[in-house]
C-alpha atoms as a PDB file:
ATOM      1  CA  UNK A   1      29.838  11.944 167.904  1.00  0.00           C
ATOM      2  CA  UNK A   2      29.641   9.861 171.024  1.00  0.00           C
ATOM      3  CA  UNK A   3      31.036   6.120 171.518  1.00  0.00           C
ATOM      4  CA  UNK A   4      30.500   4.071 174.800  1.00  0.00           C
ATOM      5  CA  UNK A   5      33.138   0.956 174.746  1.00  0.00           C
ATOM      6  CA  UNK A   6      33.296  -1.532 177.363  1.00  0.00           C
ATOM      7  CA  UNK A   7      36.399  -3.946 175.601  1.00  0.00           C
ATOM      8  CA  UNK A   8      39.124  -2.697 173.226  1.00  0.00           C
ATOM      9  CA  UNK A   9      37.605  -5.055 170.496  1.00  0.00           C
ATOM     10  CA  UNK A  10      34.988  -1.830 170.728  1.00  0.00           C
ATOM     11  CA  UNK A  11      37.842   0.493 169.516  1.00  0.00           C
ATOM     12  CA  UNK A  12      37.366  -0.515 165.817  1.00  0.00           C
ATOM     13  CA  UNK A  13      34.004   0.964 165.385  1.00  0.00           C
ATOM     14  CA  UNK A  14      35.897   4.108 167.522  1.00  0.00           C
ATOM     15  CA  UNK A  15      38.251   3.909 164.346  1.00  0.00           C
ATOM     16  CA  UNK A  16      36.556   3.365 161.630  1.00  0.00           C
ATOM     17  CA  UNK A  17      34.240   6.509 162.451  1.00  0.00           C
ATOM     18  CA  UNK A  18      37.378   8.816 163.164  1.00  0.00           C
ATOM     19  CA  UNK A  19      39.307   7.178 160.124  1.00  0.00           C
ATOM     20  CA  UNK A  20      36.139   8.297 157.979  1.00  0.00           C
ATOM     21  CA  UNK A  21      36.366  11.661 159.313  1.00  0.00           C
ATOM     22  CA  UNK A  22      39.831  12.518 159.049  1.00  0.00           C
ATOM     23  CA  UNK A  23      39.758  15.779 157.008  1.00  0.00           C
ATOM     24  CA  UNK A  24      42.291  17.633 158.935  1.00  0.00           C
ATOM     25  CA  UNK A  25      46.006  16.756 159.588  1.00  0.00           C
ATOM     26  CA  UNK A  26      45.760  17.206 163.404  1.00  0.00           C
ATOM     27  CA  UNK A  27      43.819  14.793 165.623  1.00  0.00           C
ATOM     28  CA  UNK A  28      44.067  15.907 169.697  1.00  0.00           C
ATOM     29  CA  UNK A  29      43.828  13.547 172.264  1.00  0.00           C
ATOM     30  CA  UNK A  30      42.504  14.252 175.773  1.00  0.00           C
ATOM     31  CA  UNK A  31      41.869  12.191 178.590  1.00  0.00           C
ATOM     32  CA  UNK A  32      43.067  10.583 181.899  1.00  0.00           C
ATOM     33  CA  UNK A  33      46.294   8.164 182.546  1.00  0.00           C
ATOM     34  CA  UNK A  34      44.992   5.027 180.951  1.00  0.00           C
ATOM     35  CA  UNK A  35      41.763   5.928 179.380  1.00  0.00           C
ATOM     36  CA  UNK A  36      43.272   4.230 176.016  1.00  0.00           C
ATOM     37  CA  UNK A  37      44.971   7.397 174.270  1.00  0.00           C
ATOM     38  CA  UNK A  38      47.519   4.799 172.704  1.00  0.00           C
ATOM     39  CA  UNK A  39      45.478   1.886 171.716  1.00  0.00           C
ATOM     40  CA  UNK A  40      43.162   3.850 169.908  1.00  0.00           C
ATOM     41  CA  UNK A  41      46.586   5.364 168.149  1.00  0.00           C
ATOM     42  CA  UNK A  42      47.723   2.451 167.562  1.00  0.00           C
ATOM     43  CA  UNK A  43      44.685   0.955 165.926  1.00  0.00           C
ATOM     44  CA  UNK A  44      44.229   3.938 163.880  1.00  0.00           C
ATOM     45  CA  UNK A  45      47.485   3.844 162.229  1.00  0.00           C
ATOM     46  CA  UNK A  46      47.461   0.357 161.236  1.00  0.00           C
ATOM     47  CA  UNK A  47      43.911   0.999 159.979  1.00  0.00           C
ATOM     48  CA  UNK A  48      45.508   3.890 157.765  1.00  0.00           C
ATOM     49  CA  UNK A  49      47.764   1.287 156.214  1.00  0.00           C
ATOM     50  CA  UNK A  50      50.883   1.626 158.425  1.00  0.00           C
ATOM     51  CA  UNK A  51      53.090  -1.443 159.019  1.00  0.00           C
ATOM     52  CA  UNK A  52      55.074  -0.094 161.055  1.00  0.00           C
ATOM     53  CA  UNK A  53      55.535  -1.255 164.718  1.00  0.00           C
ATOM     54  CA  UNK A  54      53.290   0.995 167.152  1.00  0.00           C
ATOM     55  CA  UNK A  55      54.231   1.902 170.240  1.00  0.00           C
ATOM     56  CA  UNK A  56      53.681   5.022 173.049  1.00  0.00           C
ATOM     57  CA  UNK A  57      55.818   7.819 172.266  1.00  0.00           C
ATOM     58  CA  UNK A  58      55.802   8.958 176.276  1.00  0.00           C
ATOM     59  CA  UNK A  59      59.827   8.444 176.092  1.00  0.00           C
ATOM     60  CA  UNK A  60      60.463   9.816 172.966  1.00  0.00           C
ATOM     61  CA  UNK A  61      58.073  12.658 172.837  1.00  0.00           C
ATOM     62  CA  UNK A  62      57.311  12.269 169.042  1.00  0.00           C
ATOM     63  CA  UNK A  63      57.405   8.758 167.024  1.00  0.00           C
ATOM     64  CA  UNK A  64      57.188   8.556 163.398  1.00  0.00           C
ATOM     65  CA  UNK A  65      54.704   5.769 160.898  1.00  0.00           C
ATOM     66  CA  UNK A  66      54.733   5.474 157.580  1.00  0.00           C
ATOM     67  CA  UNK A  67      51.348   5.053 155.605  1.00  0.00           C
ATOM     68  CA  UNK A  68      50.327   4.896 152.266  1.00  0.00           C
ATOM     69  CA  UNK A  69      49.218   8.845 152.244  1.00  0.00           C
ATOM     70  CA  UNK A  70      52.132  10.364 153.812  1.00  0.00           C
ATOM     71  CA  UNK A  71      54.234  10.315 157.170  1.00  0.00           C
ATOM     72  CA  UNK A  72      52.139  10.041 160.730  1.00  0.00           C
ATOM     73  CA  UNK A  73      53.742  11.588 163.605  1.00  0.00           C
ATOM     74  CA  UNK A  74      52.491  10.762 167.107  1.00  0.00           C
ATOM     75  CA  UNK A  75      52.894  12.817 170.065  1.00  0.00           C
ATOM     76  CA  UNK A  76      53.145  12.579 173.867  1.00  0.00           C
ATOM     77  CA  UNK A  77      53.444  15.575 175.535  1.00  0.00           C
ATOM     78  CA  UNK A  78      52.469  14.768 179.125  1.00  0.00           C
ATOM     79  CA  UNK A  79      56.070  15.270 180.290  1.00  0.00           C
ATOM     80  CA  UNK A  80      56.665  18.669 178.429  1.00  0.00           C
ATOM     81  CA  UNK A  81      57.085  21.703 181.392  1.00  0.00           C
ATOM     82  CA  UNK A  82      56.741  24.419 178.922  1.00  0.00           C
ATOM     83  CA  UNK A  83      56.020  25.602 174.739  1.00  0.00           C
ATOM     84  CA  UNK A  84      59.353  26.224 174.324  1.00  0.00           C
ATOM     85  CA  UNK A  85      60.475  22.656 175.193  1.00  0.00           C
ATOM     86  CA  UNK A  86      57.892  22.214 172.006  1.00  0.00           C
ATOM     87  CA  UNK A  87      59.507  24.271 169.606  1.00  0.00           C
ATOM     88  CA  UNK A  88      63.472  22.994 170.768  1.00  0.00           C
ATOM     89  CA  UNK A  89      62.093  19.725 169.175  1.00  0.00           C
ATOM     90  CA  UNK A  90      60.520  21.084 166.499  1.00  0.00           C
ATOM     91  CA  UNK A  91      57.215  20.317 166.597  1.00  0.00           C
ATOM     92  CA  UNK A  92      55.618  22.964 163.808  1.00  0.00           C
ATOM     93  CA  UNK A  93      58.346  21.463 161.625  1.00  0.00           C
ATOM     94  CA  UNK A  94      56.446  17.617 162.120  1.00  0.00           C
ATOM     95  CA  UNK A  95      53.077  20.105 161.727  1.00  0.00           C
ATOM     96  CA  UNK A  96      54.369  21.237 158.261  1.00  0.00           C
ATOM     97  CA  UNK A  97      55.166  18.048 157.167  1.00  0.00           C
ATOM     98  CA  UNK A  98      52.773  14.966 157.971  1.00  0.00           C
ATOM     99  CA  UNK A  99      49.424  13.257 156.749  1.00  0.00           C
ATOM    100  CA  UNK A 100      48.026  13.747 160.133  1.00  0.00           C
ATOM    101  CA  UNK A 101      49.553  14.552 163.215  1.00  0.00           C
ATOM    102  CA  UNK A 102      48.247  12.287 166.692  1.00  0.00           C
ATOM    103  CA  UNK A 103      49.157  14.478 169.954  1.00  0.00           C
ATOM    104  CA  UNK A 104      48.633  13.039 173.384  1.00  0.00           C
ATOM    105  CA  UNK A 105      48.019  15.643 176.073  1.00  0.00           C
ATOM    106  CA  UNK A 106      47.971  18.387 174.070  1.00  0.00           C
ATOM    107  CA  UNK A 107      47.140  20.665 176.445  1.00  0.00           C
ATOM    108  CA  UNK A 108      50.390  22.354 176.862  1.00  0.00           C
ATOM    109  CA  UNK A 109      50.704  23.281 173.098  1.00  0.00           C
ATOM    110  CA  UNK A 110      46.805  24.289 171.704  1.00  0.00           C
ATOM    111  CA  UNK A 111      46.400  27.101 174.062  1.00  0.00           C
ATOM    112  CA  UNK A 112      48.979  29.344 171.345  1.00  0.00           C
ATOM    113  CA  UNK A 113      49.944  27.840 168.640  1.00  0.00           C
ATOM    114  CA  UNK A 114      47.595  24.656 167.302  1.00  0.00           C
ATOM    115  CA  UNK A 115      46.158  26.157 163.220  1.00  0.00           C
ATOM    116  CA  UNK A 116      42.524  26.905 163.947  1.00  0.00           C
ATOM    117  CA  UNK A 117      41.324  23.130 162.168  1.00  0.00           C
ATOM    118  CA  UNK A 118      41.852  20.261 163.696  1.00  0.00           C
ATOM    119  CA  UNK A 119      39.805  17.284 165.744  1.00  0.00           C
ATOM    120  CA  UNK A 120      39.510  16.385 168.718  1.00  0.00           C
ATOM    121  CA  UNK A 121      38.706  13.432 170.707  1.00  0.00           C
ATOM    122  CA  UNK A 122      37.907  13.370 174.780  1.00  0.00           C
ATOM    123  CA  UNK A 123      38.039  10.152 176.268  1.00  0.00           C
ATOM    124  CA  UNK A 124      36.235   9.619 179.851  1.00  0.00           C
ATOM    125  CA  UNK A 125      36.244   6.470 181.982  1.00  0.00           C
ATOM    126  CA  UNK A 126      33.549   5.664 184.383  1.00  0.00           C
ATOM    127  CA  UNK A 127      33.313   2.450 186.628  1.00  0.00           C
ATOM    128  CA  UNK A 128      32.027   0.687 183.709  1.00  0.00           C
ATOM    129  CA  UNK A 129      32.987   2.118 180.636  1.00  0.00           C
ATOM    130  CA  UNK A 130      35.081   4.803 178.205  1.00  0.00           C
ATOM    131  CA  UNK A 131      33.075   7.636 176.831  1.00  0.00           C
ATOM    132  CA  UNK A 132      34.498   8.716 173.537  1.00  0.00           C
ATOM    133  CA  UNK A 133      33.689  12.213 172.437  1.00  0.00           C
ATOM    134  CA  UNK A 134      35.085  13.152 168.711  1.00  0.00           C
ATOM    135  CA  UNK A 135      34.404  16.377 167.038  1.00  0.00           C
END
């Protein structure tokens, strides 16, 4: 499915879609610096009943929400060099263990090790706009 958004009030239809999709525990993220990885993460957990305070994991590689259906981890990668620095913080143990994991520039991790179901979303910006792409 494709979304065009020109103003983050746009996001919640972005949302809503994904949220009514969600039939997987793993949700990639791609895109550029600033195409709006985190505020559609952040508007997706509070739409899956999380309370908790919502904020980029880029620091802390991996921050935890609570929900009604279970524990949602969100990942940041971007500053990973390598898998391994993956598995010394124990990534397939989040994996094992969550309602749906949210990874940020995955990149470094799908290529091996990523179970074969999962979605992904691709968000481009242009002059004018962000193309969402979510399969």
């Amino acid at each position: 499915m494709e979304f065009k958004i020109r103003s983050i009030e746009e996001w919640q239809e972005v949302v809503d879609y994904v949220k009514s999709k969600l039939d997987r525990p793993i949700l990639l993220l791609k895109g550029n610096l600033g195409a709006g990885k985190t505020t559609f993460s952040q508007q997706l957990v509070y739409a899956l009943g999380s309370d908790d305070e919502v904020s980029s994991p880029t620091y802390s590689i991996v921050n935890e929400y609570n929900s009604p259906n279970g524990k949602i981890f969100h990942f940041d990668l971007y500053r990973l060099k390598n898998i391994e620095e993956a598995y010394d913080f124990g990534i397939e143990e989040y994996l094992d263990n969550a309602y749906l994991c949210i990874i940020e520039w995955p990149e470094i991790y799908e290529s091996e090790l990523l179970p074969e179901e999962f979605h992904e979303m691709q968000i481009t910006n242009t002059d004018e706009e962000r193309i969402i792409n979510f399969n």
